[in-house]
Protein backbone atom coordinates (compact mmCIF):
# COMPACT_ATOMS: atom_id res chain seq x y z
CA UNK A 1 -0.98 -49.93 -38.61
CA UNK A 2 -3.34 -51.90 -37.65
CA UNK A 3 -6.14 -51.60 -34.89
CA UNK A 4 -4.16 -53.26 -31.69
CA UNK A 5 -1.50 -50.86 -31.65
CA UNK A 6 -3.61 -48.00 -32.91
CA UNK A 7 -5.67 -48.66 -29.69
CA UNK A 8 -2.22 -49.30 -27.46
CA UNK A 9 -0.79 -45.81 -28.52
CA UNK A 10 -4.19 -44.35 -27.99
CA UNK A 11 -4.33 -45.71 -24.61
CA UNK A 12 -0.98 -44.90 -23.52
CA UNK A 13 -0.85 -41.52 -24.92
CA UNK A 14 -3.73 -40.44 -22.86
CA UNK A 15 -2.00 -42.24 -19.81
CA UNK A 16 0.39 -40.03 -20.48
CA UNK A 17 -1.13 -37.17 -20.78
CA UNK A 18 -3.33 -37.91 -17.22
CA UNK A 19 -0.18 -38.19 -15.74
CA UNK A 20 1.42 -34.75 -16.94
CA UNK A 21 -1.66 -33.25 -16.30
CA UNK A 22 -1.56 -34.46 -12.40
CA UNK A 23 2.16 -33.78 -12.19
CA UNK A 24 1.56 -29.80 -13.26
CA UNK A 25 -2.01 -29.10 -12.11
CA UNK A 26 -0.41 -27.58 -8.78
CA UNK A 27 2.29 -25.38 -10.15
CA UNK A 28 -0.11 -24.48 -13.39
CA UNK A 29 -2.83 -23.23 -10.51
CA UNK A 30 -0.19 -20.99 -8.77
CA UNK A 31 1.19 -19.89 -11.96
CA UNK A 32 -2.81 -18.42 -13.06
CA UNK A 33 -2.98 -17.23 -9.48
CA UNK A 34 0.06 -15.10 -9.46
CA UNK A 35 -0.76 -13.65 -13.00
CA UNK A 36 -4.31 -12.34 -11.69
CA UNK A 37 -2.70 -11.29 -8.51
CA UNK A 38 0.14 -9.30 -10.86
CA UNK A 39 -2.74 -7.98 -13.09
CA UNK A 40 -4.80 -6.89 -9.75
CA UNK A 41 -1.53 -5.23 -8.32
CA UNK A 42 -1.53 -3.54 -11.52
CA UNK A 43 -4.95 -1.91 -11.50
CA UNK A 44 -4.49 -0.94 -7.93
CA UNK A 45 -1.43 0.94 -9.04
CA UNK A 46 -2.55 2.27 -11.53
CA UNK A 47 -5.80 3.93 -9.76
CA UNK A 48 -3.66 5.13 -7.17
CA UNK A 49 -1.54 6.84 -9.59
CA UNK A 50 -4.74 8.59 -11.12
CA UNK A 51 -6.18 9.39 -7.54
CA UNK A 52 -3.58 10.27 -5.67
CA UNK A 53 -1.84 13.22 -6.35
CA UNK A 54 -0.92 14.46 -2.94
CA UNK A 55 0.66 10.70 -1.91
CA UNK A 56 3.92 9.56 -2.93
CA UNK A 57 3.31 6.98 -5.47
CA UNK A 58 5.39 4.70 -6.32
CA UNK A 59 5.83 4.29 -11.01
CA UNK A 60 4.06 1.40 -12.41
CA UNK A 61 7.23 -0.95 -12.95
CA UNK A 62 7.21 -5.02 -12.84
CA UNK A 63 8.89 -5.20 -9.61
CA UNK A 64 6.09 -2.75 -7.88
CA UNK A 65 3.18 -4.40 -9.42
CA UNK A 66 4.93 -8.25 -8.57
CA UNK A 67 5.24 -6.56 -5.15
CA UNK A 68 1.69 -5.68 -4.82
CA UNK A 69 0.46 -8.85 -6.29
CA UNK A 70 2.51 -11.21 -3.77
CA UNK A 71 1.77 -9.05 -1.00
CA UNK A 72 -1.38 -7.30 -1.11
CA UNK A 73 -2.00 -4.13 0.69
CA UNK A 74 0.89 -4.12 2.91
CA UNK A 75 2.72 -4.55 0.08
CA UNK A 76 1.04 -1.30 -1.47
CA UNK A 77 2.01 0.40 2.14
CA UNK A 78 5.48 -0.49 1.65
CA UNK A 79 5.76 0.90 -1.51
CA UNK A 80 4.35 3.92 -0.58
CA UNK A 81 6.51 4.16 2.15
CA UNK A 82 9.78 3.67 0.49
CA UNK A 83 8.91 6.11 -2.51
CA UNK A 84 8.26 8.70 0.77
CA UNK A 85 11.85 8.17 2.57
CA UNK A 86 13.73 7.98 -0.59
């Protein structure tokens, strides 16, 4: 191969790669978010279930700690709330 098309694969790999890069820089940036919001709802779980014995907590599962990490606090409170009626 010689230099030319060295230097045209070159440049249009890394075209390439600018252009994935713009395409999936949203949905890569919501996909980090959502795994530290998971990973946050996860500690908050988890303290509750090692402070709070007299509350009904709800397990550590997936779904709860999704729940808490999409929602937040309210989403904690409706946890809570649902482990207390059922």
């Amino acid at each position: 191969m010689d230099v030319f098309s060295q230097t045209v694969t070159v440049v249009f790999g890394l075209a390439v790669l600018a252009a994935a890069a713009r395409l999936f820089k949203g949905p890569f940036r919501w996909a980090v978010r959502m795994a530290l919001n998971t990973a946050l709802g996860f500690v908050a779980l988890a303290a509750l279930n090692i402070f709070a014995s007299g509350f009904p907590v709800p397990g550590i599962t997936l779904f709860n700690t999704l729940t808490v990490g999409v929602l937040g606090l309210p989403g904690l409170a409706v946890l809570m709330l649902v482990r207390y009626i059922f």
